[in-house]
Protein backbone atom coordinates (compact mmCIF):
# COMPACT_ATOMS: atom_id res chain seq x y z
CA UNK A 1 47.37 -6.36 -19.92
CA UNK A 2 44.07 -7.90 -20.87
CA UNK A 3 43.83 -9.64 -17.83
CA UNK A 4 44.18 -6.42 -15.56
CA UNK A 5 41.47 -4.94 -17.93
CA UNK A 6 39.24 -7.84 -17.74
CA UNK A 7 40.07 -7.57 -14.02
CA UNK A 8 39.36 -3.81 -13.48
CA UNK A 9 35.65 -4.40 -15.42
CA UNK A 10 34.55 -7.03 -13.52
CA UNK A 11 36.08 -5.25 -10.09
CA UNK A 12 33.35 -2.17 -11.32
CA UNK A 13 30.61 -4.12 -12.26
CA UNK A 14 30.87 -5.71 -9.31
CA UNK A 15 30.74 -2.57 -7.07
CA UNK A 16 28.41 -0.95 -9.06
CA UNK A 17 26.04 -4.55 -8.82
CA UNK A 18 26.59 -4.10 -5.19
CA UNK A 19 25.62 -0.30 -4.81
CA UNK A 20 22.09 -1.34 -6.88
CA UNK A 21 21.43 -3.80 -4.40
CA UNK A 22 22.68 -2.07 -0.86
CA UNK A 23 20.21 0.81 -2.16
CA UNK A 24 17.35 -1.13 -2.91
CA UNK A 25 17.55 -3.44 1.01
CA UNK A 26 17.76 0.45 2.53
CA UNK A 27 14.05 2.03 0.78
CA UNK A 28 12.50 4.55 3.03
CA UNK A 29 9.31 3.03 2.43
CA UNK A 30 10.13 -1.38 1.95
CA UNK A 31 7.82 -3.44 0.22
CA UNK A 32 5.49 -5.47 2.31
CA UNK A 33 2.82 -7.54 1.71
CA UNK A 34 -0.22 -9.34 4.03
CA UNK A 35 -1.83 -12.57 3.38
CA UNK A 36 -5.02 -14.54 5.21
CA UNK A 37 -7.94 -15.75 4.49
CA UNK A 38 -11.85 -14.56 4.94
CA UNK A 39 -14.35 -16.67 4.38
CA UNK A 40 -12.10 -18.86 2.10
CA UNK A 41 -10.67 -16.21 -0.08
CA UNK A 42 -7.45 -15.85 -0.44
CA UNK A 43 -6.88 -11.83 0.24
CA UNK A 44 -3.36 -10.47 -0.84
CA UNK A 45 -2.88 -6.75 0.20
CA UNK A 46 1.01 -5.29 -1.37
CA UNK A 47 2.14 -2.24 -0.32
CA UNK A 48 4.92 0.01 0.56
CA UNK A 49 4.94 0.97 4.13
CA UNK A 50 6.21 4.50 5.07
CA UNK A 51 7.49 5.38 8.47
CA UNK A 52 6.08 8.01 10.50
CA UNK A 53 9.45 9.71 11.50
CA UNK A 54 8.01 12.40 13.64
CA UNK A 55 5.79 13.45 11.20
CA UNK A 56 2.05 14.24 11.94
CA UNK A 57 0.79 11.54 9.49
CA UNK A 58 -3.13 12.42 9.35
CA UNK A 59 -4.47 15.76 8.17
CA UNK A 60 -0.88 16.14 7.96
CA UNK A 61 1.49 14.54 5.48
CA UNK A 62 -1.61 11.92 4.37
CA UNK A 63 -4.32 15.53 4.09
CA UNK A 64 -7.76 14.79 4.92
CA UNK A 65 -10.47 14.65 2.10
CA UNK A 66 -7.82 14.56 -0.66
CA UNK A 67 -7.65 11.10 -2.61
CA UNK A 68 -4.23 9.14 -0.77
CA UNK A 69 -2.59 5.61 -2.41
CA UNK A 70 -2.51 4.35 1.04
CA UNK A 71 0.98 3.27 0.89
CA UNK A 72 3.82 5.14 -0.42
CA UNK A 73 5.72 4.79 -3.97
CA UNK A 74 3.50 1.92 -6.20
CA UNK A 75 -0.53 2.36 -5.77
CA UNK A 76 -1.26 -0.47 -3.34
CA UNK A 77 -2.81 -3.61 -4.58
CA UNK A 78 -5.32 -5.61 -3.47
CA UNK A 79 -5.76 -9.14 -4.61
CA UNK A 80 -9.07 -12.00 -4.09
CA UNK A 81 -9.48 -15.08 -5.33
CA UNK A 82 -13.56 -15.31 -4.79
CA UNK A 83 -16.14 -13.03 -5.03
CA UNK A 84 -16.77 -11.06 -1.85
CA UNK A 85 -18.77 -8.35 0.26
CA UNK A 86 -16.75 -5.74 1.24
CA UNK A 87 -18.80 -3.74 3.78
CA UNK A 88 -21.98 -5.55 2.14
CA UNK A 89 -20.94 -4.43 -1.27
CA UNK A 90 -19.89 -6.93 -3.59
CA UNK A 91 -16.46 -6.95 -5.42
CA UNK A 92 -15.61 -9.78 -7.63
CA UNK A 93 -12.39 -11.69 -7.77
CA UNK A 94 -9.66 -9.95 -9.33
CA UNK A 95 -6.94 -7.41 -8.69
CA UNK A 96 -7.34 -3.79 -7.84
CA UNK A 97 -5.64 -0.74 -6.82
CA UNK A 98 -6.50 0.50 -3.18
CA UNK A 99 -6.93 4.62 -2.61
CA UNK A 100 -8.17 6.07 0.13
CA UNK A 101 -9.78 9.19 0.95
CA UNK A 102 -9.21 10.07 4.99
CA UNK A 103 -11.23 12.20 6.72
CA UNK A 104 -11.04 12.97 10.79
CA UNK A 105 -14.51 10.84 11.49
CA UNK A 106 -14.85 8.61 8.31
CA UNK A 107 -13.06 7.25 5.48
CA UNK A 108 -13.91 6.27 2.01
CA UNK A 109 -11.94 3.07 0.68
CA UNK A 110 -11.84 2.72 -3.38
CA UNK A 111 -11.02 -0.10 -5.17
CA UNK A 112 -9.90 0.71 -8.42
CA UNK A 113 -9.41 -1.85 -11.69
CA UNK A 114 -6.39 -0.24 -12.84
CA UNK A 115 -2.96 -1.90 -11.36
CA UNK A 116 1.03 -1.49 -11.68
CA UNK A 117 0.88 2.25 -11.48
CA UNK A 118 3.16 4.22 -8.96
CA UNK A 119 0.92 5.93 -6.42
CA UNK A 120 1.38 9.85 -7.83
CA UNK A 121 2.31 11.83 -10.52
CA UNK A 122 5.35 14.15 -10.28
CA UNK A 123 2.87 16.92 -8.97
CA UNK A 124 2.46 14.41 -6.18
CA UNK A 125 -1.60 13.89 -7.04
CA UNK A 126 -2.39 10.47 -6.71
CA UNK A 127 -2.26 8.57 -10.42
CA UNK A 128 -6.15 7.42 -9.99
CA UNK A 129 -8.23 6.96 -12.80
CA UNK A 130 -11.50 7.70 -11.25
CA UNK A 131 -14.03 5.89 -14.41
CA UNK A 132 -11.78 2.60 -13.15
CA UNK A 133 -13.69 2.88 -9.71
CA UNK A 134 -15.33 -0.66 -9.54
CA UNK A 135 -16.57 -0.20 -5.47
CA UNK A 136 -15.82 2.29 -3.06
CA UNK A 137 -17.14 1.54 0.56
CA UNK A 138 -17.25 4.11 3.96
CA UNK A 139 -15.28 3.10 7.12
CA UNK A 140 -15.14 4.32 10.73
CA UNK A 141 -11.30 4.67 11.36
CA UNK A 142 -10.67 3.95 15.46
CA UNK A 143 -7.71 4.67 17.10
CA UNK A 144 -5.01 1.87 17.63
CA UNK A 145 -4.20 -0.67 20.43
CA UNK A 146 -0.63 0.73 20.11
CA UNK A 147 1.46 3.05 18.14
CA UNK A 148 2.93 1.70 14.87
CA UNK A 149 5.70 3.44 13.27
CA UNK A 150 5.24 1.83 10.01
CA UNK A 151 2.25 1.87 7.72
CA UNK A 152 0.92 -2.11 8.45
CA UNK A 153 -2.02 -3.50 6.63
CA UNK A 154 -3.24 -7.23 8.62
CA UNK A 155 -5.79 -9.05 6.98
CA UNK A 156 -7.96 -10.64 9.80
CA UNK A 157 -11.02 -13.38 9.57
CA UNK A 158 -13.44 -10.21 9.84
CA UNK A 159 -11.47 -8.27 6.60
CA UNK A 160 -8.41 -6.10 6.70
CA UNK A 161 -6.91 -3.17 8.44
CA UNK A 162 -4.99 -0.47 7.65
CA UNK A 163 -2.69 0.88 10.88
CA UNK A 164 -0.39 3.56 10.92
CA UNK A 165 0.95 6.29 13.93
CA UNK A 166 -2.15 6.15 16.28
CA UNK A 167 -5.16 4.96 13.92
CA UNK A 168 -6.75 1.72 12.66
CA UNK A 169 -9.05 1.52 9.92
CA UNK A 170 -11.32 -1.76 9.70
CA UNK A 171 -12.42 -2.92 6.49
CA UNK A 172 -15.08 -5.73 7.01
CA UNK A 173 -15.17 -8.73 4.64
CA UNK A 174 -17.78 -11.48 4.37
């Protein structure tokens, strides 16, 4: 009798172990992270990458001139080792929150001190505290070689990019 008890516990833990874990390999929006180096810093960009699904993406689901997380569920992070000039601004070594405002001709990257946060509050504004602003920089977004279904973020000798649907946004790094 104790046996088939022990038995029937461990046969429930077990599937509900398994359930945790089949749900968490099948996210809409999977972890991802990029990795290179400019200029001998290490650059670490994590994110959660989003799929288009149809959807139009900008001025769309990501609204232009509205303050994005530029990923989906955790703000996205983005990690140096060394000082560096992003877009001839500096920004010392450290980890920071990425947010991004789009607009149709030019967008406005932020860098943010504040980390571990998810992206938005429950009235789906983006959890950004903006006195924890440490650089923000203006980028030209262009559109993209080809058409990427998932949010991708590639960090390149020249900096990073962010490219999702049909656009590419270059972020220079020296």
């Amino acid at each position: 009798m104790v046996i088939k008890k022990l038995n029937t516990g461990l046969l429930l833990a077990f599937l509900l172990v398994s359930n945790v874990m089949c749900a968490q390999g099948s996210k809409p929006s999977p972890a991802a992270t990029a990795e290179g180096t400019v200029n001998g810093a290490k650059i670490t960009i994590k994110y959660s990458s989003p799929a288009v699904k149809g959807r139009k993406i900008w001025g769309g689901l990501v609204p232009y001139d509205a303050v994005w997380r530029a990923g989906a569920n955790e703000a996205t992070t983005f990690t140096t080792d060394k000082k560096i000039m992003v877009e001839g601004k500096a920004l010392a070594a450290g980890s920071y929150s990425i947010y991004a405002i789009p607009g149709a001709k030019s967008w406005k990257i932020i860098f943010n001190s504040e980390t571990g946060q998810w992206g938005t509050s429950h009235e789906g504004v983006t959890t950004r505290v903006p006195e924890k602003d440490v650089l923000a920089v203006t980028v030209s977004p262009v559109k993209s070689k080809t058409a990427e279904e998932h949010l991708k973020y590639t960090v390149t000798p020249k900096g990073f990019e962010l490219v999702w649907e049909n656009l590419a946004v270059p972020v220079a790094i020296k």
